[in-house]
Protein backbone atom coordinates (compact mmCIF):
# COMPACT_ATOMS: atom_id res chain seq x y z
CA UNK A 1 194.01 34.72 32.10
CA UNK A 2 195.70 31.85 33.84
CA UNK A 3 199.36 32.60 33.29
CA UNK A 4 200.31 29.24 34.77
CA UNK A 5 199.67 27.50 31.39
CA UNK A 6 202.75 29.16 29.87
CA UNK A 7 205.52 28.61 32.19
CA UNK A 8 207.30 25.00 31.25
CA UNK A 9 208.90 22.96 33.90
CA UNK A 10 211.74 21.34 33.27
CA UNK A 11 213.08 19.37 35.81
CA UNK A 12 216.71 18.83 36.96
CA UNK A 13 217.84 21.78 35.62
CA UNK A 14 220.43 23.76 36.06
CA UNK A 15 221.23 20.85 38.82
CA UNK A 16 220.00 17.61 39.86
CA UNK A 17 217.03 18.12 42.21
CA UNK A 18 215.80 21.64 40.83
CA UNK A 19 212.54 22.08 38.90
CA UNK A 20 212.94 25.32 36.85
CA UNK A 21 210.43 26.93 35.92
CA UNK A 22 210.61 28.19 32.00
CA UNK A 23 208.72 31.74 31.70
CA UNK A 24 210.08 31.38 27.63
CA UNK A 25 206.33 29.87 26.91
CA UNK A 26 204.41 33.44 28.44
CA UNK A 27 207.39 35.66 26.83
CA UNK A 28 206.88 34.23 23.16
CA UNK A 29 202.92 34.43 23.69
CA UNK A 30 201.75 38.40 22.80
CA UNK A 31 198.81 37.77 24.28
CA UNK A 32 199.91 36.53 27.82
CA UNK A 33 203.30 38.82 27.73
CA UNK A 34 200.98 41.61 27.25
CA UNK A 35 198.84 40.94 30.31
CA UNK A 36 201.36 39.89 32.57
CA UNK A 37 203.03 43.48 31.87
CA UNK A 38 199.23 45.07 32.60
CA UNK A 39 198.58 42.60 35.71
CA UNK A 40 202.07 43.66 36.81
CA UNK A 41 202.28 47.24 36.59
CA UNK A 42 198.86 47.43 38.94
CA UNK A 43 200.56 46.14 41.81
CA UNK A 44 202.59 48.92 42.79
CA UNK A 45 202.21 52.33 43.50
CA UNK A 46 204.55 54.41 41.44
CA UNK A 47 204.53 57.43 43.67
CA UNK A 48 208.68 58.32 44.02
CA UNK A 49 209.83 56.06 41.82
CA UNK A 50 211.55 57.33 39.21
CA UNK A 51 213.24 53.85 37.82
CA UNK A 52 212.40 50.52 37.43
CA UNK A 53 215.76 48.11 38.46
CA UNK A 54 215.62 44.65 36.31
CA UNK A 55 217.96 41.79 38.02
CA UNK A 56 219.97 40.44 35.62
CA UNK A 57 218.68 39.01 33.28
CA UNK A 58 214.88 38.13 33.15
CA UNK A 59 214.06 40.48 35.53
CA UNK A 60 215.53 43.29 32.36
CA UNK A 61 212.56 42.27 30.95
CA UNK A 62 209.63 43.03 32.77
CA UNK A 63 211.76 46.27 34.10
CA UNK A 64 212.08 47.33 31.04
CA UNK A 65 208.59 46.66 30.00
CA UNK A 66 207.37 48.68 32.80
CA UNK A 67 209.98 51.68 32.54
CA UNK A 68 208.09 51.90 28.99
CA UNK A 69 204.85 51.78 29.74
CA UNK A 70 205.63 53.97 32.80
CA UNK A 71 207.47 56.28 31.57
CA UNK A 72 210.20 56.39 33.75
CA UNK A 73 214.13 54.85 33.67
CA UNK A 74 215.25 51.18 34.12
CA UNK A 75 218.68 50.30 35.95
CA UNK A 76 220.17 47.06 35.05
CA UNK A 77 221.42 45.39 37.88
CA UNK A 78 224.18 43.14 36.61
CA UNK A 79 226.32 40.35 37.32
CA UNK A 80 229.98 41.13 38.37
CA UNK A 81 232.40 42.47 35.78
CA UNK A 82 229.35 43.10 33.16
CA UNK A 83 229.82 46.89 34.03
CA UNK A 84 232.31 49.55 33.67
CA UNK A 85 233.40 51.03 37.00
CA UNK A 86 233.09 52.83 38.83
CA UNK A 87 230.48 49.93 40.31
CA UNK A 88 229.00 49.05 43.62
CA UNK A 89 228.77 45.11 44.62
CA UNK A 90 227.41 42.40 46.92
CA UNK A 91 227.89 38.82 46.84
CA UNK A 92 225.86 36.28 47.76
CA UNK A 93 224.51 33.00 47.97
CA UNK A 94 222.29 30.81 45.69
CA UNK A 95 219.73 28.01 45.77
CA UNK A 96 222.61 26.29 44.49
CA UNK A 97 226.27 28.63 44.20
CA UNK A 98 227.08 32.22 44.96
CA UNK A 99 227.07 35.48 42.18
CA UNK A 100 227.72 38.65 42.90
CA UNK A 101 225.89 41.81 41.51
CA UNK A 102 227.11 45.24 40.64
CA UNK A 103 224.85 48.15 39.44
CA UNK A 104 226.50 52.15 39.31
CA UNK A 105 225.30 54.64 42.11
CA UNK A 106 222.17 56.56 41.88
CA UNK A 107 220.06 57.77 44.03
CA UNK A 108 215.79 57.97 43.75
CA UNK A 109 213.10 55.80 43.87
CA UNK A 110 212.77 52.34 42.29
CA UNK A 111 210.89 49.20 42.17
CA UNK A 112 213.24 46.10 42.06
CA UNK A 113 212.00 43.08 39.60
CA UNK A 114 212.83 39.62 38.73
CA UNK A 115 211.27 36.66 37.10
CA UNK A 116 211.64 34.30 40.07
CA UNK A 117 211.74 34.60 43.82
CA UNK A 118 212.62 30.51 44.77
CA UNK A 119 214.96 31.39 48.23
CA UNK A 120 215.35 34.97 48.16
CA UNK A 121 219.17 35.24 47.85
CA UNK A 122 219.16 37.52 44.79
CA UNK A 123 216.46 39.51 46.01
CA UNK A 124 217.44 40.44 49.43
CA UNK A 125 221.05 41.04 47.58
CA UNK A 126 218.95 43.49 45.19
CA UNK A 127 217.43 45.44 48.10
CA UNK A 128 220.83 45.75 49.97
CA UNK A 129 222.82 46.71 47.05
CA UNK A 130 220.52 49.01 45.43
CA UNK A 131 220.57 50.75 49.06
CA UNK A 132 224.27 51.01 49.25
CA UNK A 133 224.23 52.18 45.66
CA UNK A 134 222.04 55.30 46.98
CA UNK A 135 218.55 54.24 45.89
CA UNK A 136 215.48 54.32 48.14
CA UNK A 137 213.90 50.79 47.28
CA UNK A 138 210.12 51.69 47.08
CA UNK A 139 208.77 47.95 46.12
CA UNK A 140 209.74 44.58 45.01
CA UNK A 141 208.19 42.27 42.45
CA UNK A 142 208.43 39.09 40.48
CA UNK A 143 206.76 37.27 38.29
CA UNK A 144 207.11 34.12 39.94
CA UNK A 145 206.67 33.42 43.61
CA UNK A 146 207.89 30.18 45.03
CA UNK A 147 206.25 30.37 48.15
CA UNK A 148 207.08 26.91 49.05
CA UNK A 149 210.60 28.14 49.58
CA UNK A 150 210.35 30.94 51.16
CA UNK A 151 209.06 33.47 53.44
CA UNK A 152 210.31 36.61 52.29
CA UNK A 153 208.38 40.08 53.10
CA UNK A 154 209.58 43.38 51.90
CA UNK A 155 208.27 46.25 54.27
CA UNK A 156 206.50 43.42 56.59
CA UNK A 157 204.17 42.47 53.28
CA UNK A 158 204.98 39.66 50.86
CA UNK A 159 206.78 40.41 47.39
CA UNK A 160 204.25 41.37 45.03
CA UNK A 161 203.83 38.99 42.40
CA UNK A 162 201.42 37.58 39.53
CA UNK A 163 202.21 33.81 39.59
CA UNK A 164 202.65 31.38 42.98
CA UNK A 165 203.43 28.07 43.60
């Protein structure tokens, strides 16, 4: 299934210059959610990992998803203040502004997901904070790989992912 046919682009948004890319097309298609669920949980090797983390907030949905089908536990990795304490955090920077993200400590092993990897701000933020939160970060994952933007490897291989541009 070519999963490119359900993501809408809609350019300048949230900014001037930026071409988002909508994944609300694949998510309200059964059919393609399904598979991309399927064609996602294949690429990683669950093996110690007792949690899947979602980055807030598409990546809740395919970590959830997976947790699910998986049967193991999903973390929501949050944006500041959306927690109660006690919290850990890390700031940093955007394509185009900063955020911070909090999640609670834990420790075990978990598979970080998002929807997008464009520059690889929130995802290196991810892996750091979910390490200084006590987690051993076993894999990475997106939906969406923007390869044009970046170079990003997790554990000298690229960030697994069903969809690249």
């Amino acid at each position: 299934m070519d999963l490119k046919k359900y993501i809408r682009e809609v350019q300048d948004f949230p900014v001037p210059g930026v071409l988002f890319r909508d994944i609300s097309p694949l998510l309200a298609e059964p059919t393609a959610f399904h598979f991309a669920i399927e064609q996602l949980g294949e690429k990683f090797n669950l093996s110690g990992v007792e949690a899947f983390v979602g980055v807030e907030s598409r990546g809740f949905i395919f970590a959830s998803a997976l947790a699910i089908k998986f049967n193991r536990g999903f973390i929501p990795l949050r944006k500041a203040g959306k927690l109660p304490p006690p919290v850990v955090g890390k700031s940093y920077k955007l394509e185009y502004g900063e955020a911070k993200l909090e999640m609670n400590r834990g420790q075990g092993g978990v598979v970080i997901l998002d929807d997008v990897l464009a520059t690889g701000g929130t995802l290196n933020a991810a892996i750091d904070l979910c390490c200084q939160a006590g987690f051993d970060v076993v894999d990475v994952g997106v939906l969406i790989n923007l390869k044009f933007l970046n170079s990003m490897t997790f554990k000298d291989r690229e960030v697994k992912s069903l969809i690249t541009y």
